[in-house]
PDB file of N, CA and C in Angstrom:
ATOM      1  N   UNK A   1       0.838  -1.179   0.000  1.00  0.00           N
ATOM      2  CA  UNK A   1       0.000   0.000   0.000  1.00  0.00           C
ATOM      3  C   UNK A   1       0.886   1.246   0.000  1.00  0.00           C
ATOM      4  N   UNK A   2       0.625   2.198  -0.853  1.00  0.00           N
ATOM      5  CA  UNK A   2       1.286   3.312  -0.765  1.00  0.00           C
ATOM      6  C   UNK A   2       1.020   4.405   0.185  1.00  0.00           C
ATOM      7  N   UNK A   3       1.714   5.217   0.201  1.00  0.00           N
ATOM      8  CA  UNK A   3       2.054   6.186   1.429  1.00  0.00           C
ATOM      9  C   UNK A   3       0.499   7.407   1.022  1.00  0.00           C
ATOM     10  N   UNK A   4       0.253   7.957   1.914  1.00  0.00           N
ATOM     11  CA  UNK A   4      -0.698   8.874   2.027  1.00  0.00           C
ATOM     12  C   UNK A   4      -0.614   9.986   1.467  1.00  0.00           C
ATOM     13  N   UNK A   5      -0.957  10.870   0.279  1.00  0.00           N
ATOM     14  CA  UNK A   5      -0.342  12.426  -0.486  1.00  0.00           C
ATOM     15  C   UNK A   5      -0.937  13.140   0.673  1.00  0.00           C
ATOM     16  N   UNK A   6      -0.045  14.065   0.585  1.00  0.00           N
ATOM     17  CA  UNK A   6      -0.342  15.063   1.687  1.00  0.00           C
ATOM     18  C   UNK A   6      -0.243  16.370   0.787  1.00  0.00           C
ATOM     19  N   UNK A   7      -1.194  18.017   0.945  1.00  0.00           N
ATOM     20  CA  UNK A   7      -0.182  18.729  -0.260  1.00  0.00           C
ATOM     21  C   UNK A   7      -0.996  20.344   0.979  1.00  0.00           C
ATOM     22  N   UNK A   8      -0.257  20.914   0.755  1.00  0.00           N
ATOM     23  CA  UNK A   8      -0.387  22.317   1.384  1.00  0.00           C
ATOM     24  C   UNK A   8      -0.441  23.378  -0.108  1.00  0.00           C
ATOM     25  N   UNK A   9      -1.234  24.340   0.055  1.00  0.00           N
ATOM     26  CA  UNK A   9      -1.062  25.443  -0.673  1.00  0.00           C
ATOM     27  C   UNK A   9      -0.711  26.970   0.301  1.00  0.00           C
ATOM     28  N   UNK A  10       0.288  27.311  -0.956  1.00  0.00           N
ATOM     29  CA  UNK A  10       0.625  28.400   0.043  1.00  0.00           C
ATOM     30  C   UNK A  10       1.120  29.359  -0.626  1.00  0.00           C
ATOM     31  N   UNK A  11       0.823  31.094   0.118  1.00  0.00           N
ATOM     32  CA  UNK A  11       0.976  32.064  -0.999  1.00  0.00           C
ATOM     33  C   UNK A  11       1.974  33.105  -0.079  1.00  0.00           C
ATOM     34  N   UNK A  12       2.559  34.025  -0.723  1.00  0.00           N
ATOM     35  CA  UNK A  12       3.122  35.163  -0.255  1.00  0.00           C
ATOM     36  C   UNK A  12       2.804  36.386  -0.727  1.00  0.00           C
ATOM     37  N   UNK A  13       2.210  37.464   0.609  1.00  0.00           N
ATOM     38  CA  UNK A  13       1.990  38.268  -0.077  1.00  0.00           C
ATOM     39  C   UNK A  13       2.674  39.546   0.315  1.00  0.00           C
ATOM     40  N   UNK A  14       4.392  40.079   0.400  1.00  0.00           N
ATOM     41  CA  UNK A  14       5.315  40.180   1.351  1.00  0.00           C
ATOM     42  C   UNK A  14       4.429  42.077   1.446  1.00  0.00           C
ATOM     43  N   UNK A  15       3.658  42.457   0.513  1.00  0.00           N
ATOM     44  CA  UNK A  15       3.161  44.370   0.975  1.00  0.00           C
ATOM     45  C   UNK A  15       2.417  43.155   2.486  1.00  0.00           C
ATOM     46  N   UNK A  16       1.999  42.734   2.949  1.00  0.00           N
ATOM     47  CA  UNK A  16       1.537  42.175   4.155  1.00  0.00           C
ATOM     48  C   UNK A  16       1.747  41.269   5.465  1.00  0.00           C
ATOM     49  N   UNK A  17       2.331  40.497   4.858  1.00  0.00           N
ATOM     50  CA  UNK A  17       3.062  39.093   5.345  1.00  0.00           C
ATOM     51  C   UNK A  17       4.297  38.849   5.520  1.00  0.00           C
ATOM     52  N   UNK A  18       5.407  38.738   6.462  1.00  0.00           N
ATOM     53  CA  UNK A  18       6.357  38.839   6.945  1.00  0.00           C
ATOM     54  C   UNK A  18       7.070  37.389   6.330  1.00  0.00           C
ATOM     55  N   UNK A  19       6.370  36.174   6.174  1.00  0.00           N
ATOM     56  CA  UNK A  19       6.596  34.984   5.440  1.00  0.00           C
ATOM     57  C   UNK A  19       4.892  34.656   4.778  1.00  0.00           C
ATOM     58  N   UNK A  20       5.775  33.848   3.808  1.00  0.00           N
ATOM     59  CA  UNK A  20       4.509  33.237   2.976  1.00  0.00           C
ATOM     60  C   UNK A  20       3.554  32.074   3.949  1.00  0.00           C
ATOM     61  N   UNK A  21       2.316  32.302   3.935  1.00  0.00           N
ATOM     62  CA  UNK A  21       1.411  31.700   4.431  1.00  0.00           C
ATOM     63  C   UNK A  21       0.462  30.144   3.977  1.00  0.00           C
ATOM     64  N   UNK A  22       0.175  29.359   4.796  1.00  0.00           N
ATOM     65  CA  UNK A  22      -0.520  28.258   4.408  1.00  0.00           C
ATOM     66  C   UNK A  22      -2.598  28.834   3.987  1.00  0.00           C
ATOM     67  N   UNK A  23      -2.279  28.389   2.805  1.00  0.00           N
ATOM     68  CA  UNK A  23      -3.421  28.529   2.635  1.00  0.00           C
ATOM     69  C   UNK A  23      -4.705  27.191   2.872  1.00  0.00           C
ATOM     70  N   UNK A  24      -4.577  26.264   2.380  1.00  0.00           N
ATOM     71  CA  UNK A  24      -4.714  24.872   2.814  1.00  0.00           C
ATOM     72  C   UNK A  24      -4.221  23.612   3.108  1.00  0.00           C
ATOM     73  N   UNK A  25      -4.832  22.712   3.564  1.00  0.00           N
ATOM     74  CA  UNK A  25      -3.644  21.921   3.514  1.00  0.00           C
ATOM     75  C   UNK A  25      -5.125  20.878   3.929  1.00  0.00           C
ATOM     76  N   UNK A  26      -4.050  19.292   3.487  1.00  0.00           N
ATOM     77  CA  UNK A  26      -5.088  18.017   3.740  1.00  0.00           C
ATOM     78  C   UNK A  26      -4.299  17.240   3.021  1.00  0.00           C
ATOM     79  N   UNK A  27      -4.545  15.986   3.630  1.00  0.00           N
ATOM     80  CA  UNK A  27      -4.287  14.020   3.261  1.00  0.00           C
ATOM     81  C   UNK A  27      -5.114  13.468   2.723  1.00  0.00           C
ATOM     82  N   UNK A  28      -4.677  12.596   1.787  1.00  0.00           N
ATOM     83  CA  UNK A  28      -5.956  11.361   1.064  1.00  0.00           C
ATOM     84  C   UNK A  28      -6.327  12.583  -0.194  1.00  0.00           C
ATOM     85  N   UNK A  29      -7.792  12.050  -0.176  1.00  0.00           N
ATOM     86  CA  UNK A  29      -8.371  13.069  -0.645  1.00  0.00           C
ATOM     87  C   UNK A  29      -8.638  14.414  -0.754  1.00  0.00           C
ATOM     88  N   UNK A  30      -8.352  15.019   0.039  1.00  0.00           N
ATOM     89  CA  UNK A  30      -8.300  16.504   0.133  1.00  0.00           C
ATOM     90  C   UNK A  30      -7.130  16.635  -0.373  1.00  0.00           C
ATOM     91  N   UNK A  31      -6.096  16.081  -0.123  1.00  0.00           N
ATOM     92  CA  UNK A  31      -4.833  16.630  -0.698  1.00  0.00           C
ATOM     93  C   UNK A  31      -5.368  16.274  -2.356  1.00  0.00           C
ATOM     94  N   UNK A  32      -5.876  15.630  -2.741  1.00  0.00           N
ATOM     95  CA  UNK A  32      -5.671  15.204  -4.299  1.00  0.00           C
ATOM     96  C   UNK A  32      -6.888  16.362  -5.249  1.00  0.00           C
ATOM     97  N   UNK A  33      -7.851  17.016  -3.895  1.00  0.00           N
ATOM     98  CA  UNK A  33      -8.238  18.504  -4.368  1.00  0.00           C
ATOM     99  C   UNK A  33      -8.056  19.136  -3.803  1.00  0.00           C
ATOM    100  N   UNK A  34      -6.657  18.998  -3.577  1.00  0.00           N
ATOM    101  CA  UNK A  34      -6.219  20.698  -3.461  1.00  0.00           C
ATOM    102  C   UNK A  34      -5.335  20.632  -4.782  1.00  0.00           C
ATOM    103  N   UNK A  35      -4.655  19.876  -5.092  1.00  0.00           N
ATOM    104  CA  UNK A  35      -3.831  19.693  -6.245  1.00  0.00           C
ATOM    105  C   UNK A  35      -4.501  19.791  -7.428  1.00  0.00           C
ATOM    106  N   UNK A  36      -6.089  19.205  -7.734  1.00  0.00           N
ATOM    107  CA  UNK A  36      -6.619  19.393  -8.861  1.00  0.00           C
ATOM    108  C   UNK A  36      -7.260  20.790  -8.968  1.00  0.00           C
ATOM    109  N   UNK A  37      -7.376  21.097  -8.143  1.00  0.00           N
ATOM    110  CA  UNK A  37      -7.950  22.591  -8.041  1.00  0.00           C
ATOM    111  C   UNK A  37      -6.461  23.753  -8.592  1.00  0.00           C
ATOM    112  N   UNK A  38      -5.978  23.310  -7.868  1.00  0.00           N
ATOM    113  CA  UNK A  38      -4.730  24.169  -8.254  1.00  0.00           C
ATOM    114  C   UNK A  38      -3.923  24.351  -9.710  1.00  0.00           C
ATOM    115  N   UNK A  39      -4.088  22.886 -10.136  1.00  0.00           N
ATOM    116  CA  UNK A  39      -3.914  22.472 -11.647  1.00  0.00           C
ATOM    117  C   UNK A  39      -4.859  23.447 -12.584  1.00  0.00           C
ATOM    118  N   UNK A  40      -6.153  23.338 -12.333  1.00  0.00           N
ATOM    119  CA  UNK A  40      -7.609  23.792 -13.096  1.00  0.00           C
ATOM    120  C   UNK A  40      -7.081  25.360 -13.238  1.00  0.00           C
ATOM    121  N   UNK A  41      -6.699  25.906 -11.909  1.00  0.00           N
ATOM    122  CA  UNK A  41      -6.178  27.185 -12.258  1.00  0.00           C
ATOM    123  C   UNK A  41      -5.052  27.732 -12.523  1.00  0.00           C
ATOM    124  N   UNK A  42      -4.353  27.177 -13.424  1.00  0.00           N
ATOM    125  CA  UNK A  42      -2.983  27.290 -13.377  1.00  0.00           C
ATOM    126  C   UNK A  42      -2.035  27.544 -12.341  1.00  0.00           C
ATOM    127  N   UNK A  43      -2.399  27.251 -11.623  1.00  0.00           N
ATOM    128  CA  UNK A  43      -1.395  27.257 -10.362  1.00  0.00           C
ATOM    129  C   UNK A  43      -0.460  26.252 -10.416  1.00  0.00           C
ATOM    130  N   UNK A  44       1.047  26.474 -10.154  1.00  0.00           N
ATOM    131  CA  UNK A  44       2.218  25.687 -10.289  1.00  0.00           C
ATOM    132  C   UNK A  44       2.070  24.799  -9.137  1.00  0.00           C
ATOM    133  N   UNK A  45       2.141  23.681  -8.998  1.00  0.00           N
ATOM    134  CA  UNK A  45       2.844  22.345  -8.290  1.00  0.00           C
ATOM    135  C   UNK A  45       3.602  21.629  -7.972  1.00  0.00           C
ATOM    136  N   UNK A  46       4.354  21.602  -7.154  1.00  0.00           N
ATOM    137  CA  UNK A  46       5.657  21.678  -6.791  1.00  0.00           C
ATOM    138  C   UNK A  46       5.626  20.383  -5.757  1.00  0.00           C
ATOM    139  N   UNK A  47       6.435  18.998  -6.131  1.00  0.00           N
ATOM    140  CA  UNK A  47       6.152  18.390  -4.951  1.00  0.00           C
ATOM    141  C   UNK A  47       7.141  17.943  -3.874  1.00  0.00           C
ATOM    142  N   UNK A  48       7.110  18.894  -2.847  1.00  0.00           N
ATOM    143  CA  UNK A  48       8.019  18.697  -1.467  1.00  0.00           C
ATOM    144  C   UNK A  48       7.664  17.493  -0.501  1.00  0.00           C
ATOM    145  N   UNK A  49       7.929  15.978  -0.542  1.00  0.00           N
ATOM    146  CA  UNK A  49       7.231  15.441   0.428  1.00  0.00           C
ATOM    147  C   UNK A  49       7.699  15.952   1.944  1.00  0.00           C
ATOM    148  N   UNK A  50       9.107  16.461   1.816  1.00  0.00           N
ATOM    149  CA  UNK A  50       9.697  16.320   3.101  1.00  0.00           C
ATOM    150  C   UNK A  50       8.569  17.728   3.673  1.00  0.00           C
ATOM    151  N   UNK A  51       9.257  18.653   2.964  1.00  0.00           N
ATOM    152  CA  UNK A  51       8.303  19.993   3.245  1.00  0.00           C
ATOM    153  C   UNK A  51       6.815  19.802   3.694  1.00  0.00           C
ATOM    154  N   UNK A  52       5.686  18.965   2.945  1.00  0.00           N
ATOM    155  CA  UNK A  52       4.400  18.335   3.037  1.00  0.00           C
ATOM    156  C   UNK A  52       4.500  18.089   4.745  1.00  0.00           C
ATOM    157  N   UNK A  53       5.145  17.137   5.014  1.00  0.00           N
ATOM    158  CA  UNK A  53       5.042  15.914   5.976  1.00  0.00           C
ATOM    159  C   UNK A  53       5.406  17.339   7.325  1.00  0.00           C
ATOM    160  N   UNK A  54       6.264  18.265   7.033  1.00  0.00           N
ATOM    161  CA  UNK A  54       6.618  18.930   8.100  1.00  0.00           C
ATOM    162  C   UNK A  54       5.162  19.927   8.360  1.00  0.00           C
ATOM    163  N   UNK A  55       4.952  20.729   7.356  1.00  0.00           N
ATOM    164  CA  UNK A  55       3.922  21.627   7.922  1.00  0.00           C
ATOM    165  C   UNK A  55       2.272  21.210   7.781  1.00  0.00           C
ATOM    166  N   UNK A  56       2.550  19.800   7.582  1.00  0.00           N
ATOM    167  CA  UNK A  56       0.991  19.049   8.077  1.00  0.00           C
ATOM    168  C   UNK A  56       1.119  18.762   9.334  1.00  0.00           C
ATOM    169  N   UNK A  57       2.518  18.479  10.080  1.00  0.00           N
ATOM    170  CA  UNK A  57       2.620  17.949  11.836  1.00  0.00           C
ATOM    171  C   UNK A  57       3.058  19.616  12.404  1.00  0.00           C
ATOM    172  N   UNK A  58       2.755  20.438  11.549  1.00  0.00           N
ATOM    173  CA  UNK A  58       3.171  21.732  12.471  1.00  0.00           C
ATOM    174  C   UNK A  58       2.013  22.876  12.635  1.00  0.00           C
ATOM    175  N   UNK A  59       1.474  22.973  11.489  1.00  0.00           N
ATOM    176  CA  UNK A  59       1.058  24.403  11.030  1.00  0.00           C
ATOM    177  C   UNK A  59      -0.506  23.939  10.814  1.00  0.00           C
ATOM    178  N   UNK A  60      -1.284  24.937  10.569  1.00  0.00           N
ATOM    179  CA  UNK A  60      -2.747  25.123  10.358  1.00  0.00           C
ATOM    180  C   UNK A  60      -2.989  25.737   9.160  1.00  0.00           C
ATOM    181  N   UNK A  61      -4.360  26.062   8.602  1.00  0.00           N
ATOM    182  CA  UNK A  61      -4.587  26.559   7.088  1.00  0.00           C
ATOM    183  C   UNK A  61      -4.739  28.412   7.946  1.00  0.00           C
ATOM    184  N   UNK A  62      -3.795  28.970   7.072  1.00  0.00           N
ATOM    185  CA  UNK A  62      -4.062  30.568   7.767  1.00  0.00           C
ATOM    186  C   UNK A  62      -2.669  31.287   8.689  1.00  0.00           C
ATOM    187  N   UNK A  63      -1.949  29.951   9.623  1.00  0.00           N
ATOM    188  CA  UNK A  63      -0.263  29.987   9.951  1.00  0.00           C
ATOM    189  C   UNK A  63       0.770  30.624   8.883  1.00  0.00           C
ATOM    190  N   UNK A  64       0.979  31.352   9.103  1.00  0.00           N
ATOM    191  CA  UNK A  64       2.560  31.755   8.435  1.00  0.00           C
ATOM    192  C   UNK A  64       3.422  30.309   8.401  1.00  0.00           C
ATOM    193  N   UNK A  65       4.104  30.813   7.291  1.00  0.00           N
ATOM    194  CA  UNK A  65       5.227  29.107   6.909  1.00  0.00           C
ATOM    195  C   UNK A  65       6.185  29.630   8.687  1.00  0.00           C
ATOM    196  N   UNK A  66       6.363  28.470   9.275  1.00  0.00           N
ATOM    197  CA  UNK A  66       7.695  28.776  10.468  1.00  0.00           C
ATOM    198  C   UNK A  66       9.221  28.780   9.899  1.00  0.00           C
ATOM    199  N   UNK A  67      10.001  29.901  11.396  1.00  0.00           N
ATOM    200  CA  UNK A  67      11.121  30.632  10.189  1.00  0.00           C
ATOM    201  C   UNK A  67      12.058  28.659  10.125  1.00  0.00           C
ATOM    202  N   UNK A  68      11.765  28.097  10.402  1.00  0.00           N
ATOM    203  CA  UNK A  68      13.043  26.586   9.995  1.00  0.00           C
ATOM    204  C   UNK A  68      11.964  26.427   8.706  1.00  0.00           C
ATOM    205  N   UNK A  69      10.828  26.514   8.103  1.00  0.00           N
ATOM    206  CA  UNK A  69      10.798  25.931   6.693  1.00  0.00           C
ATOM    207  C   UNK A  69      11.100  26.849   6.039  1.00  0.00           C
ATOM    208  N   UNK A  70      11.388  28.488   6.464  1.00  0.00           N
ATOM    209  CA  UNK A  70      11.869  29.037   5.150  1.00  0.00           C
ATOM    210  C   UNK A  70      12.263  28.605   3.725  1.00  0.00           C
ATOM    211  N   UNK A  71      14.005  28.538   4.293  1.00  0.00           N
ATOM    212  CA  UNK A  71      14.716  28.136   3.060  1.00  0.00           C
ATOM    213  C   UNK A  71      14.224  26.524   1.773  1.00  0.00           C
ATOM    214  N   UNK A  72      13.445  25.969   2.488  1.00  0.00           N
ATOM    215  CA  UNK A  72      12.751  25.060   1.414  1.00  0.00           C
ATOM    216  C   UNK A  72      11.636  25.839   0.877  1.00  0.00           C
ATOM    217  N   UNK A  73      10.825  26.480   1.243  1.00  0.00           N
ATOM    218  CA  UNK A  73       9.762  26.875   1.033  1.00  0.00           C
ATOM    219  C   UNK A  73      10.178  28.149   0.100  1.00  0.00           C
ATOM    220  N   UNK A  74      11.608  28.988   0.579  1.00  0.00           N
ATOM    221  CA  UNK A  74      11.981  29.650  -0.945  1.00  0.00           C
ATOM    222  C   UNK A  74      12.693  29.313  -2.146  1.00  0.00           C
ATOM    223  N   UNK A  75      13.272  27.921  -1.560  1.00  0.00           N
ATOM    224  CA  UNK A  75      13.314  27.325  -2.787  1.00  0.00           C
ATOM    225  C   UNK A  75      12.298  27.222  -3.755  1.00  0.00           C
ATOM    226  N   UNK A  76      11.266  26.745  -3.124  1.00  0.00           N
ATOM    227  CA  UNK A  76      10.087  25.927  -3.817  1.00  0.00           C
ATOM    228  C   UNK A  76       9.311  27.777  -4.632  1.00  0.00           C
ATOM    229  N   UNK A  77       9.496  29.130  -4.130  1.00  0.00           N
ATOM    230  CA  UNK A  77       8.435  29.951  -4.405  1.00  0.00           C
ATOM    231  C   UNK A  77       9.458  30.262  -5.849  1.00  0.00           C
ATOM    232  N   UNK A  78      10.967  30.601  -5.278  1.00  0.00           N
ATOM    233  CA  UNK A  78      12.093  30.628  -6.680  1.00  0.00           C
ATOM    234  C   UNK A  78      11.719  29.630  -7.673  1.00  0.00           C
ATOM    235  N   UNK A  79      11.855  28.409  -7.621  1.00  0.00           N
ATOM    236  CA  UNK A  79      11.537  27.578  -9.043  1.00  0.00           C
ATOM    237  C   UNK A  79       9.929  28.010  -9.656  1.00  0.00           C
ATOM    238  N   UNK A  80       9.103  28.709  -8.935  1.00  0.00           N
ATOM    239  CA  UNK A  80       7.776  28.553  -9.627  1.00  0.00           C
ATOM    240  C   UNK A  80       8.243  30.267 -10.654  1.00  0.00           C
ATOM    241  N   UNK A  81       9.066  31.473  -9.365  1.00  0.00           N
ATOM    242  CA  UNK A  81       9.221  32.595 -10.294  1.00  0.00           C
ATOM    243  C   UNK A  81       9.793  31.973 -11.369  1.00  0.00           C
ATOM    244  N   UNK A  82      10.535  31.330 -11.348  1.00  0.00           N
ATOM    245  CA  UNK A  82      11.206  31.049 -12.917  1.00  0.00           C
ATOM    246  C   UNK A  82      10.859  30.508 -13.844  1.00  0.00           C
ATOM    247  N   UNK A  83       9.905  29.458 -13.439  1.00  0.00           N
ATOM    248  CA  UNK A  83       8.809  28.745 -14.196  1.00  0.00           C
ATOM    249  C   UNK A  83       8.146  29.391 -15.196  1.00  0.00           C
ATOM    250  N   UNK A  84       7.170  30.973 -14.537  1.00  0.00           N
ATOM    251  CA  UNK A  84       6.953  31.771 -14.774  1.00  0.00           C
ATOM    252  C   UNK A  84       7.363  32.762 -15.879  1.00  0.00           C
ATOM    253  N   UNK A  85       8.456  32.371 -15.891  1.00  0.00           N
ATOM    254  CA  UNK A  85       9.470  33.639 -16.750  1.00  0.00           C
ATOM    255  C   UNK A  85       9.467  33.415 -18.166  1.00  0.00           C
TER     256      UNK A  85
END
């Protein structure tokens, strides 16, 4: 049996927000719409399990990312600016 998808969405909006914020987050099924939802609107997808697994045992939908996931979490916002480009 395979492992459980887990997927968080999350935005930055720095005129407000000091770090980028969780917007949702969910396992099983919810994780697999939050991902199709996100797809539908062109929203980039990026998949961090390690990142996933941390701010599903930490954080809430509405939490600021905490300052130890930073640097993954700007990894992950850098590859989407460039994506972008």
């Amino acid at each position: 049996m395979g492992r459980k998808r887990i997927a968080s969405a999350i935005a930055w909006t720095p005129e407000t927000d000091c770090a980028p914020r969780v917007l949702a987050m969910g396992s099983g099924r919810t994780a697999e719409q939050i991902i199709a939802v996100a797809r539908e609107a062109g929203v980039a997808v990026v998949e961090d399990s390690v990142l996933a697994a941390l701010l599903d045992s930490n954080v809430k939908p509405g939490d600021l990312i905490p300052v130890w996931c930073w640097e993954a979490t700007a990894k992950i916002l850098a590859f989407v600016q460039m994506e972008l480009k």
